[in-house]
Protein backbone atom coordinates (compact mmCIF):
# COMPACT_ATOMS: atom_id res chain seq x y z
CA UNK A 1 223.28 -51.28 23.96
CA UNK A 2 221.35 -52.17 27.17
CA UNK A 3 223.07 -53.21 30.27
CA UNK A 4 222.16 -56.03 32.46
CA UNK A 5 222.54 -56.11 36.18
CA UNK A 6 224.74 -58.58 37.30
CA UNK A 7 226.94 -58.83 40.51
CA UNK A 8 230.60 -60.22 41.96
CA UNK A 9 230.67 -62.55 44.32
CA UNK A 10 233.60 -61.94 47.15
CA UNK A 11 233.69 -64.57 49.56
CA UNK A 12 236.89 -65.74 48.28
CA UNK A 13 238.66 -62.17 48.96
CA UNK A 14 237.26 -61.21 52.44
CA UNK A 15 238.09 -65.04 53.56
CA UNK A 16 241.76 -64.60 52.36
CA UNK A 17 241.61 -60.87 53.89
CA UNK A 18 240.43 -62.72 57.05
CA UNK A 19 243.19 -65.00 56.66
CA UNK A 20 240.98 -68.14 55.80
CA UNK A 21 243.11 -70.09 52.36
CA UNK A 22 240.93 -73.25 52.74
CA UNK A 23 237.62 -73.70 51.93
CA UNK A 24 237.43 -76.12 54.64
CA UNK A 25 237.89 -73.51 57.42
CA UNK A 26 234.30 -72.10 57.01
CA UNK A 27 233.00 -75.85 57.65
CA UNK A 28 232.88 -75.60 61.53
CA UNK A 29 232.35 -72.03 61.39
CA UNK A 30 229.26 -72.12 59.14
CA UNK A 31 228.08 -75.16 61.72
CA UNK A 32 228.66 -73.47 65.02
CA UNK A 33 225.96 -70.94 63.54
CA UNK A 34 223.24 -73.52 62.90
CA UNK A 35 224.45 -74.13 59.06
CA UNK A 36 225.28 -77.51 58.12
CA UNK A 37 226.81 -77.45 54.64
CA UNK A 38 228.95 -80.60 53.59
CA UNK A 39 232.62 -79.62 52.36
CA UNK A 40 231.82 -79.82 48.44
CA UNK A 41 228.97 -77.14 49.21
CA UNK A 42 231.53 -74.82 51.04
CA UNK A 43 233.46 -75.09 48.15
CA UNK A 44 231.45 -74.65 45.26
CA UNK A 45 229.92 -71.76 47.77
CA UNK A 46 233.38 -70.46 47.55
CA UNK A 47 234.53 -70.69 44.24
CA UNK A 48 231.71 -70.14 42.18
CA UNK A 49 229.08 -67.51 42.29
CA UNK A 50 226.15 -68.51 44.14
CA UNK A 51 222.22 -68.32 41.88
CA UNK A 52 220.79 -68.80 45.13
CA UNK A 53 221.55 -68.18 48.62
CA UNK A 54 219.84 -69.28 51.74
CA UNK A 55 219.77 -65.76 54.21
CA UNK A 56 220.82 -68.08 57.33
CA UNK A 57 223.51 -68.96 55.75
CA UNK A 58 224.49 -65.25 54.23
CA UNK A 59 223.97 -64.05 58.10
CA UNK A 60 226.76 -66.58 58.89
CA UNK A 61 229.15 -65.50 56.35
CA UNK A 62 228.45 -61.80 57.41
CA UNK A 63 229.51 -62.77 60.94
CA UNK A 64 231.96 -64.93 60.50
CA UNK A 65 233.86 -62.63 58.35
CA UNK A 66 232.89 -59.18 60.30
CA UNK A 67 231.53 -57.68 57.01
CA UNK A 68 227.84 -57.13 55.69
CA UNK A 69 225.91 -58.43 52.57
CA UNK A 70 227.22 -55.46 50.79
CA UNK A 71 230.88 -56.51 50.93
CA UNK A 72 229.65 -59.59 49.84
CA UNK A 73 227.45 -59.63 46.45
CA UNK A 74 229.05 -56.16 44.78
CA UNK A 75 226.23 -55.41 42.41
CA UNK A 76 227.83 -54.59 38.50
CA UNK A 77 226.90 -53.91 35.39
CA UNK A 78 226.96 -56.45 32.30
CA UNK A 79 226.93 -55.44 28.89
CA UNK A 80 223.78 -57.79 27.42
CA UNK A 81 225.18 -60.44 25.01
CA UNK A 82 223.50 -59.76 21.59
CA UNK A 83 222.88 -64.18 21.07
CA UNK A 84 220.13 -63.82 18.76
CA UNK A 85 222.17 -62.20 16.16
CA UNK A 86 225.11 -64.17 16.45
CA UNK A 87 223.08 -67.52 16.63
CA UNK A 88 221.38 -66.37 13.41
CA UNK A 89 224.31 -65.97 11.47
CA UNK A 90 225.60 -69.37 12.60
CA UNK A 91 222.34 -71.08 12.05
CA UNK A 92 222.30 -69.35 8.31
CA UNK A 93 226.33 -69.99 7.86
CA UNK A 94 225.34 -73.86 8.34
CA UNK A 95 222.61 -74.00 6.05
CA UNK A 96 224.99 -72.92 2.76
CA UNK A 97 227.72 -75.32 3.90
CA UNK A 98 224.82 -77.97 3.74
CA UNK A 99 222.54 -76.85 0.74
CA UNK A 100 222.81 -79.34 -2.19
CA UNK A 101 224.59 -82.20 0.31
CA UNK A 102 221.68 -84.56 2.05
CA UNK A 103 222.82 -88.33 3.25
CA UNK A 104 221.67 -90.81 0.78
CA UNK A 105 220.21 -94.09 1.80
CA UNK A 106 222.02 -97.24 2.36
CA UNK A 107 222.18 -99.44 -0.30
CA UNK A 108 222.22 -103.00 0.34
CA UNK A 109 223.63 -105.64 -2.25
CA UNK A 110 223.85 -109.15 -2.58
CA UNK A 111 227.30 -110.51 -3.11
């Protein structure tokens, strides 16, 4: 089975090791280093693992928390998902259950 790199995001962990609960502390930090991020982005930036990341606004995390990119985005390995397989079988599974059952047309009669 092939592996897939994937990584874990820690922002939540070195903010609660720096003694930061809310995701609304790193508001005014963020923007005291040039990065203006409105509170729902802060915390969707802290609860959820970023697809992209702007490297201002990584720099700010890095100093605001005294730690570098590394102890932020810990790089892992993902067993890869085998979908085409199991969506096959579903697919195929769906087509029995339905063989010999199609929807008949409306009939419409005079009364």
């Amino acid at each position: 089975m092939k592996t897939k790199l994937g990584y874990r995001w820690n922002l939540r962990l070195l903010m609660a090791k720096a003694g930061m609960y809310a995701t609304s502390d790193l508001v005014p930090l963020l923007a005291e280093r040039g990065v203006v991020l409105s509170a729902t982005q802060v915390y969707r930036l802290v609860t959820q693992d970023p697809e992209r990341l702007n490297l201002h606004t990584l720099m700010a995390l890095c100093d605001i928390l005294g730690c570098t990119p590394n102890d932020l985005i810990e790089p892992i390995a993902v067993p890869a998902a085998k979908k085409k397989a199991a969506a096959g079988a579903e697919s195929q599974a769906a087509t029995v259950a339905l063989k010999g059952r199609r929807p008949r047309p409306a009939e419409i009669t005079k009364q």
